[in-house]
Protein backbone atom coordinates (compact mmCIF):
# COMPACT_ATOMS: atom_id res chain seq x y z
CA UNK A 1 0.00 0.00 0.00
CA UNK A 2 1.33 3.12 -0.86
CA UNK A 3 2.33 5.17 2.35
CA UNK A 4 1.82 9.49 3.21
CA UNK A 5 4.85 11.29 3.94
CA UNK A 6 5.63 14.92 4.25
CA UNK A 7 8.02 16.09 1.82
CA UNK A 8 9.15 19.57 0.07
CA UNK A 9 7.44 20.45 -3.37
CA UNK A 10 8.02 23.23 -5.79
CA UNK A 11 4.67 23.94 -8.05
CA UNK A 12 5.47 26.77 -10.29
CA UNK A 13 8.38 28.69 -11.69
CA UNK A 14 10.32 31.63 -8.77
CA UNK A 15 7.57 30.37 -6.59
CA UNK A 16 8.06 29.52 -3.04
CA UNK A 17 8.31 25.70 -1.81
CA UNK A 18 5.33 24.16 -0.16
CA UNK A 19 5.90 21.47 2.61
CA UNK A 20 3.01 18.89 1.76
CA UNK A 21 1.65 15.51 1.94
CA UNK A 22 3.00 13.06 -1.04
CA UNK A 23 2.33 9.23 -1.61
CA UNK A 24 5.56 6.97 -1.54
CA UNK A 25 4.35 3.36 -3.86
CA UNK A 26 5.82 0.35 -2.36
CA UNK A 27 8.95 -0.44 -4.73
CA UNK A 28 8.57 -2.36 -7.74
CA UNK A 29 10.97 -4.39 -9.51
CA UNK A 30 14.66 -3.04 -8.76
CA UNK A 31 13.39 -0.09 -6.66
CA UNK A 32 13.71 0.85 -3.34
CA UNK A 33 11.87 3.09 -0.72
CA UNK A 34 14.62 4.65 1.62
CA UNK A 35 14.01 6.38 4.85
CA UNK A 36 15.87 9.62 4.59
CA UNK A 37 17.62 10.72 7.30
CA UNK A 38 19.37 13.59 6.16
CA UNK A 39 19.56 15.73 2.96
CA UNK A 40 21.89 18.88 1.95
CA UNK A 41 20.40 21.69 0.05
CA UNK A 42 22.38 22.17 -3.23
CA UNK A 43 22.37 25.08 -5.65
CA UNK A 44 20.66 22.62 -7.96
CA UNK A 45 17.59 22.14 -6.14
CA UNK A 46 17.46 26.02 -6.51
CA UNK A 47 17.97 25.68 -10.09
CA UNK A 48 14.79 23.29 -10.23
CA UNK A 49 12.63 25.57 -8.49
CA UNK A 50 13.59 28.25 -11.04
CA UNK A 51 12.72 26.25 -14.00
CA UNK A 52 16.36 26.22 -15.21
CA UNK A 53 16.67 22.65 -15.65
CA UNK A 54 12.71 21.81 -17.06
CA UNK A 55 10.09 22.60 -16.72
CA UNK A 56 8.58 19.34 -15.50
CA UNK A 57 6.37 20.88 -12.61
CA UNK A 58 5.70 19.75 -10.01
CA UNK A 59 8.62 18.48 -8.79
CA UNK A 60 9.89 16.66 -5.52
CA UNK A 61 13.01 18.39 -4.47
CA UNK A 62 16.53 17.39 -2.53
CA UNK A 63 19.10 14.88 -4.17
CA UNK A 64 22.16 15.03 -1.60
CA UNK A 65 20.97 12.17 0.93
CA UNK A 66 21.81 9.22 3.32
CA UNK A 67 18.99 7.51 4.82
CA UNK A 68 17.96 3.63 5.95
CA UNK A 69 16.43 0.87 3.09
CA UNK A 70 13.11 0.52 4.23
CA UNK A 71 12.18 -1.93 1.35
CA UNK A 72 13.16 -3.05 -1.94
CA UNK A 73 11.19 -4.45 -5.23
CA UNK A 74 11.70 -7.77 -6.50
CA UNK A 75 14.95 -9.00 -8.08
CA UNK A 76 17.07 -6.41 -5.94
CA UNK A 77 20.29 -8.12 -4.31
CA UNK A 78 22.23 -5.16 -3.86
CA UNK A 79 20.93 -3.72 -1.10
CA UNK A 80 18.64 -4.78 1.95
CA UNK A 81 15.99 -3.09 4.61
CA UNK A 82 18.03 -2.21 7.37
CA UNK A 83 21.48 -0.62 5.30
CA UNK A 84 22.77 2.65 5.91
CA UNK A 85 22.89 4.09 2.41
CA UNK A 86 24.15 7.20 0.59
CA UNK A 87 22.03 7.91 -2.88
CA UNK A 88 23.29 8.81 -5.75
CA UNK A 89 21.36 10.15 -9.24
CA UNK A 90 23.10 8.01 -11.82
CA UNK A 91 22.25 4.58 -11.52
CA UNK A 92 24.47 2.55 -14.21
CA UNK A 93 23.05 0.19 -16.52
CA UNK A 94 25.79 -2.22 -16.98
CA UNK A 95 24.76 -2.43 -20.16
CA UNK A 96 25.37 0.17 -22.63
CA UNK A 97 28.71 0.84 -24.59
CA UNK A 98 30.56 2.62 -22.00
CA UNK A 99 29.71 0.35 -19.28
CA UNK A 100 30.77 -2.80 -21.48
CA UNK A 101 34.34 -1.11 -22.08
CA UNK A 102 34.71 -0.98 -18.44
CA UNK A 103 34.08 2.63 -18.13
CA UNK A 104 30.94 2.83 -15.79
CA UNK A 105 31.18 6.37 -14.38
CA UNK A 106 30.28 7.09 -18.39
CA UNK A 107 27.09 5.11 -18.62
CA UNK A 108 25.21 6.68 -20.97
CA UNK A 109 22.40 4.64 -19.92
CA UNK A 110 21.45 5.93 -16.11
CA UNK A 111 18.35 5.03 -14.87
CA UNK A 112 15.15 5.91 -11.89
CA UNK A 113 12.59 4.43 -10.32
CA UNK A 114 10.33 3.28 -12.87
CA UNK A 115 6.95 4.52 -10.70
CA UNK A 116 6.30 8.02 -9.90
CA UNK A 117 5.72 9.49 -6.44
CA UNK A 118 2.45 11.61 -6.52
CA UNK A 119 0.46 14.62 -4.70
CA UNK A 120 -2.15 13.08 -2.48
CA UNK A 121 -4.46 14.17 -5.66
CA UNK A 122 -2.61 11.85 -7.43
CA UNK A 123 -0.40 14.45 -9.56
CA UNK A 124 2.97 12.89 -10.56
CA UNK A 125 5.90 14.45 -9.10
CA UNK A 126 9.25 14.93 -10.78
CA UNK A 127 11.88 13.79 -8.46
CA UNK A 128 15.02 15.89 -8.25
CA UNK A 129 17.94 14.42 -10.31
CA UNK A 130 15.83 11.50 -10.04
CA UNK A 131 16.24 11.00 -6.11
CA UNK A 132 13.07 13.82 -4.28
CA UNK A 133 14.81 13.59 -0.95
CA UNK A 134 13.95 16.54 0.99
CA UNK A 135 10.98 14.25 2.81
CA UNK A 136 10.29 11.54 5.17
CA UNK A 137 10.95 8.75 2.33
CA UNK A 138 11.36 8.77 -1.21
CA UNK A 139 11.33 5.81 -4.02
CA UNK A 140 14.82 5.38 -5.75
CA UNK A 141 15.91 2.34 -8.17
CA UNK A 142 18.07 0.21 -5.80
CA UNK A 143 21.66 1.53 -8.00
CA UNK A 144 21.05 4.67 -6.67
CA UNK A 145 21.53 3.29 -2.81
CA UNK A 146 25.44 3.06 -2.00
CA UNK A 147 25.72 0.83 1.52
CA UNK A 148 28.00 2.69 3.72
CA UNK A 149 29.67 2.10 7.64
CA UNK A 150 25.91 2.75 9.49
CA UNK A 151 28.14 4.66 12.26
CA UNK A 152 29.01 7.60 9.56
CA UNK A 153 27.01 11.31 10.67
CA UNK A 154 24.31 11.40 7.71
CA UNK A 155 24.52 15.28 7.32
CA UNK A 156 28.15 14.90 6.31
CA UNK A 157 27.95 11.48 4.34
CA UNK A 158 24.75 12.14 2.30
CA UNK A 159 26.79 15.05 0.62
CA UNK A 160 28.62 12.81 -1.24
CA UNK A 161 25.42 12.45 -3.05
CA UNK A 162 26.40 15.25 -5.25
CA UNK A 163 28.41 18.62 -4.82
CA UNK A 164 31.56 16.72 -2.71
CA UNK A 165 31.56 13.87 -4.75
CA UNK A 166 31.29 16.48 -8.13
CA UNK A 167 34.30 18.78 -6.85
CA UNK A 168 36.31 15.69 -5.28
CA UNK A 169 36.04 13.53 -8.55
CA UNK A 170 36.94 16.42 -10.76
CA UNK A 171 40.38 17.00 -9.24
CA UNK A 172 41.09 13.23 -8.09
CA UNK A 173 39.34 10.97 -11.27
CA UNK A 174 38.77 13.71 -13.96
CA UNK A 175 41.89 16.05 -13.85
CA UNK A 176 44.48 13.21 -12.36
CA UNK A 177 45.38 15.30 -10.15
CA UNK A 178 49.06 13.49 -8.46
CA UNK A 179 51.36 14.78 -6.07
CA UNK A 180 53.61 17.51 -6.72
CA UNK A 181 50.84 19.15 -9.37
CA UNK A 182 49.85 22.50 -8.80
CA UNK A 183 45.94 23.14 -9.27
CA UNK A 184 44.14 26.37 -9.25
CA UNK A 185 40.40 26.21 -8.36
CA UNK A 186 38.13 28.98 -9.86
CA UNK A 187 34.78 29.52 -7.65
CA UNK A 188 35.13 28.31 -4.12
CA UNK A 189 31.76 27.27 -3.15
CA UNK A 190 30.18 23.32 -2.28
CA UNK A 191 31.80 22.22 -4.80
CA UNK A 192 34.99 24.17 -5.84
CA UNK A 193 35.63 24.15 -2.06
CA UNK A 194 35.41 19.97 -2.57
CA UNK A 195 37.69 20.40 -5.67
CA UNK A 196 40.25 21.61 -3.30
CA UNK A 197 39.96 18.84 -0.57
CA UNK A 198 40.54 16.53 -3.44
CA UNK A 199 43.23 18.01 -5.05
CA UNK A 200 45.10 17.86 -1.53
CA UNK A 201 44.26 14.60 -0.51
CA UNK A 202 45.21 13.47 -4.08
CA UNK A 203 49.18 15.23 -2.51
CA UNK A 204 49.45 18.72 -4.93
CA UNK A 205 51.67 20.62 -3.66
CA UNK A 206 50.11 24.05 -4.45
CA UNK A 207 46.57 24.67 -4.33
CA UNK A 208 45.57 28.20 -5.28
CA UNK A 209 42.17 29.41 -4.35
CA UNK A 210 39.96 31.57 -6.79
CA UNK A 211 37.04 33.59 -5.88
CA UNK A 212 34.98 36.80 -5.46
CA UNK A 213 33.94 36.32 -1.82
CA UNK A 214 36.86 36.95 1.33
CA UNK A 215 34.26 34.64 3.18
CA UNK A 216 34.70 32.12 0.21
CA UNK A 217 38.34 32.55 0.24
CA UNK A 218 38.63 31.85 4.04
CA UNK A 219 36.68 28.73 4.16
CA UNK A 220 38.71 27.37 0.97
CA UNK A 221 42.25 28.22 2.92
CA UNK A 222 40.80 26.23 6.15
CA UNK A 223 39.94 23.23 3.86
CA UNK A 224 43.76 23.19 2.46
CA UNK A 225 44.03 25.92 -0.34
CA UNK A 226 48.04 26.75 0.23
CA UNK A 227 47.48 30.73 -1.76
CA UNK A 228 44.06 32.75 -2.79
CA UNK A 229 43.33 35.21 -5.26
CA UNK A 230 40.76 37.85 -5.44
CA UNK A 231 39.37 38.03 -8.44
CA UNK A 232 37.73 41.86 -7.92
CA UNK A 233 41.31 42.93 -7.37
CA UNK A 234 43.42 41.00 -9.39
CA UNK A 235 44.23 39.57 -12.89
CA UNK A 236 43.57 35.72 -12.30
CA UNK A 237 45.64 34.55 -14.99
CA UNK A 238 48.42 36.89 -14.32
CA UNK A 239 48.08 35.66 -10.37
CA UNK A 240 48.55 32.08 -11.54
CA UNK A 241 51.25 32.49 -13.28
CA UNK A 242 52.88 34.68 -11.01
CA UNK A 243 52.26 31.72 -8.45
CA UNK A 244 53.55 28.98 -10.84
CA UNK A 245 57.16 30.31 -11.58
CA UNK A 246 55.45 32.09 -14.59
CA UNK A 247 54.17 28.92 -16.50
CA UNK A 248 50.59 27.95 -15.22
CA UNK A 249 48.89 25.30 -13.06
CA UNK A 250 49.06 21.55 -14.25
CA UNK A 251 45.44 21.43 -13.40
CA UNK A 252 42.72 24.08 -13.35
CA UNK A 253 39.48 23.16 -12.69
CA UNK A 254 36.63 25.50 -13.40
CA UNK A 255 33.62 25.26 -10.59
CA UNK A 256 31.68 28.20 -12.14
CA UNK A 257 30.63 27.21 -15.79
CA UNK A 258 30.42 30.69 -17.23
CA UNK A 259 32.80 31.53 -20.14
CA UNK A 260 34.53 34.00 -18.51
CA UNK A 261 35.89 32.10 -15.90
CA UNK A 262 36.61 28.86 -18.78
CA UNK A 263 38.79 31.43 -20.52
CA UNK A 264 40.68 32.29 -17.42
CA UNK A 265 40.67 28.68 -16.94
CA UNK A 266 42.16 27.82 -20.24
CA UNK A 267 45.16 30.90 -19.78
CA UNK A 268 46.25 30.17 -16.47
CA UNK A 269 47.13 26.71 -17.19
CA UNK A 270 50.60 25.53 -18.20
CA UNK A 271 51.56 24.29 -21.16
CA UNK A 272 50.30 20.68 -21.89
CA UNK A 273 47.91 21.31 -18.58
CA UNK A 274 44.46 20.22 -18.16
CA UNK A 275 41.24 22.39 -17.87
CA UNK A 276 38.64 20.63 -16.05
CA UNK A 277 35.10 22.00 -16.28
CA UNK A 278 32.94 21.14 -13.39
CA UNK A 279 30.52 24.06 -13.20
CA UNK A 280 27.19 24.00 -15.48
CA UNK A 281 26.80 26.26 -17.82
CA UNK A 282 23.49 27.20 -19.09
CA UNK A 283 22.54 26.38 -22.38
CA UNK A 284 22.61 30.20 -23.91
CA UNK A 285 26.28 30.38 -23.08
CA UNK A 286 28.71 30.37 -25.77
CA UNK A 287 32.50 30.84 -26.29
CA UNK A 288 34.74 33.03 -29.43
CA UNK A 289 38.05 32.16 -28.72
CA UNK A 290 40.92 31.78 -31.85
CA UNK A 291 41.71 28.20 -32.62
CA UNK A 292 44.62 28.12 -32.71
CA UNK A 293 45.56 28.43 -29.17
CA UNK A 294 43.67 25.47 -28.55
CA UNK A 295 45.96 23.90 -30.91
CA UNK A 296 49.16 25.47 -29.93
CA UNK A 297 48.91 24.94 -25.81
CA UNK A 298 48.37 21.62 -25.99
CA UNK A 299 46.99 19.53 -22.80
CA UNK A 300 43.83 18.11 -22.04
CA UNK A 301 40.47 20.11 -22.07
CA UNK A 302 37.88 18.02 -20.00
CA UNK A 303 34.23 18.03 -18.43
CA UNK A 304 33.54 16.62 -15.26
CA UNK A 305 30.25 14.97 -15.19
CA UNK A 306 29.70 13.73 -11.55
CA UNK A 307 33.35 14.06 -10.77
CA UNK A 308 33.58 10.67 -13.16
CA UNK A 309 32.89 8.71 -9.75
CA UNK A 310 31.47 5.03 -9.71
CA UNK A 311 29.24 5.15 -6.50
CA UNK A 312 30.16 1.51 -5.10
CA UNK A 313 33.85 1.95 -5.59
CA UNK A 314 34.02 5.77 -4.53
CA UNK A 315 31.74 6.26 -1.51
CA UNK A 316 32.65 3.60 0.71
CA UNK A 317 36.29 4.46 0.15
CA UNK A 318 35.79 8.50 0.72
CA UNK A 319 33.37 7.58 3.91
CA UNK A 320 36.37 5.32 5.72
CA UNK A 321 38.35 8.50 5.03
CA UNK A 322 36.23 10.97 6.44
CA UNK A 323 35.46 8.10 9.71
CA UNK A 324 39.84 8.19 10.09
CA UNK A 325 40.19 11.68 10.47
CA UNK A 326 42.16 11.87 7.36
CA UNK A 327 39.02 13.63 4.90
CA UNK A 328 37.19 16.59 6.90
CA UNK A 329 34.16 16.44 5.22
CA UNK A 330 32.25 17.72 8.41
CA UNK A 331 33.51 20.77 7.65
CA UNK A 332 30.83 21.48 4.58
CA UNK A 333 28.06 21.36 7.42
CA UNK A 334 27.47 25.00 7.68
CA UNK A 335 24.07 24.32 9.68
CA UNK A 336 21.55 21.40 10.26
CA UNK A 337 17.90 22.53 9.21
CA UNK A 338 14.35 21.37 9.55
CA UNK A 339 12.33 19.93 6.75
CA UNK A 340 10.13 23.36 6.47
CA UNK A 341 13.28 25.70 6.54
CA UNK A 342 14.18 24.70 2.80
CA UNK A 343 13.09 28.45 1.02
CA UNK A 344 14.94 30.07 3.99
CA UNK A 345 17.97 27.80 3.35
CA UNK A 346 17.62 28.81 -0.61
CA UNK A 347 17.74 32.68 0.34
CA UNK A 348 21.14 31.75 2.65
CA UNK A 349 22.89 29.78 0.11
CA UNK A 350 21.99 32.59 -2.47
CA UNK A 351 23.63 34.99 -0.13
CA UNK A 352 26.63 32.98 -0.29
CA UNK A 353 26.49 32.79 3.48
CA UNK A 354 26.69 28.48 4.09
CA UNK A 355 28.58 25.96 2.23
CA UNK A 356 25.59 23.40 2.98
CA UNK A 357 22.64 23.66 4.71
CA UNK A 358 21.21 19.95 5.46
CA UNK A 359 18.07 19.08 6.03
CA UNK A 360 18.03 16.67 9.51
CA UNK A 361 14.77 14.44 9.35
């Protein structure tokens, strides 16, 4: 029997989440209903409720979770009732032609739940990257559950879900970053702030700080940025170079996604260096550059998608870390909200005032 749970719903374009009752279907065939026990609020929940991803109202919002298995559908093996799990929105198929070449964090095959969670009027909901975790339960195909130690904190774990897996995986799986690189880090928010904690537990040496915000700038020095720049004061490719011997980082990794900051991205790299591009661009953006200085610099020009993580190999490992001391992933708790604070939390992370807000259920 489908069950009534409270959870967060956006109806309309700019306009302000409701808190309301939604039905939860028991899982079908390779779902699973999870318990949520706690869920960070990420910009692109905000992005949802503004219509800038569809306009596929109304939808079920929060994505960055850990919760218990309450139940799964038939055929599911992976997971059980009773596991501590982080969720994750890209479910591989095992299938398709990346997974068969051994490249799963490329499936271009991800997948849902198959059934749709509704409005007690029996309105489908569109679940938020798939997930709809900002309520009591929500209905996820069992790939997206990743079983994790049970004695992990939920409000830091669950934000491996998204932005600290996105920043981490660009610097440690999509930009290689080794030890003795150098990697500068344009936007230091969630995830550029991630991007750095990466790129230092990966061992670079130098780890140079870009951003708008002092705030910003302090909070990526405390989580292991070694120099900042402020980019309303000074050139940030000339302040790259000038903090690279005059050559460049070996990896920049853009956390932005406008063109502006690519371009920077793409100068204040050294020869043969890598770009990584984990901010997201909106689709009206465009770049003019000549083409010849892609050409003539060389180097690797890369997107990020996810941080090119594989859930069951990446989680697990990066929750151990953060459980030994050695991965301070507690530190992107900024504060621990209630269920009905989520349009207050939007107006704080707008303000640039929190690195995460999570939702405690």
């Amino acid at each position: 029997m489908p069950q009534q749970v409270r959870g967060v719903v956006s109806r309309a374009k700019d306009a302000p989440v409701e808190l309301v009752t939604i039905n939860i279907p028991d899982p079908g065939p390779g779902e699973a209903v999870v318990a949520i026990a706690a869920c960070g609020v990420c910009h692109t929940d905000l992005t949802y409720r503004e219509g800038g991803i569809n306009d596929e109202y109304p939808f079920l919002l929060g994505h960055e979770a850990a919760g218990i298995v309450e139940a799964v559908g038939e055929g599911v093996d992976t997971v059980a009732p009773g596991d501590f799990v982080v969720l994750n929105w890209r479910a591989v198929c095992g299938k398709c032609r990346a997974c068969k070449r051994g490249r799963p964090w490329y499936c271009f095959d991800t997948h849902n739940a198959k059934q749709k969670m509704t409005l007690e009027d029996g309105t489908e909901l569109t679940p938020a990257l798939g997930i709809g975790a900002f309520a009591d339960k929500t209905l996820v195909a069992a790939g997206q559950c990743t079983k994790v130690d049970s004695s992990a904190d939920p409000a830091v774990v669950g934000l491996l879900g998204c932005g600290v897996m996105a920043g981490m995986g660009a610097a440690m799986n999509t930009g290689n970053v080794t030890r003795g690189d150098s990697v500068a880090v344009i936007g230091c928010g969630g995830v550029g702030d991630a991007t750095i904690v990466g790129a230092r537990l990966a061992g670079a040496n130098r780890i140079i700080a870009i951003d708008r915000d002092p705030k910003k700038l302090d909070w990526a020095t405390d989580l292991g940025a070694t120099h900042t720049v402020d980019a309303t004061s000074a050139d940030v490719v000339e302040a790259v170079q000038a903090l690279t011997g005059g050559f460049g980082a070996d990896v920049v990794i853009d956390a932005v996604g406008r063109p502006e900051t690519w371009k920077q991205a793409f100068y204040a790299r050294d020869l043969a260096g890598t770009v990584v591009l984990v901010g997201v661009p909106t689709p009206d953006m465009t770049l003019d550059m000549p083409l010849v200085d892609f050409f003539s610099r060389g180097g690797s020009l890369k997107s990020s998608w996810y941080g090119d993580c594989l859930p069951e190999r990446d989680f697990p490992m990066l929750v151990d870390l953060y459980q030994q001391g050695r991965l301070p992933l507690e530190k992107f708790v900024t504060e621990r909200i209630g269920l009905g604070d989520v349009e207050k939390a939007f107006e704080t992370m707008h303000q640039g005032e929190v690195l995460r807000s999570v939702v405690i259920l």
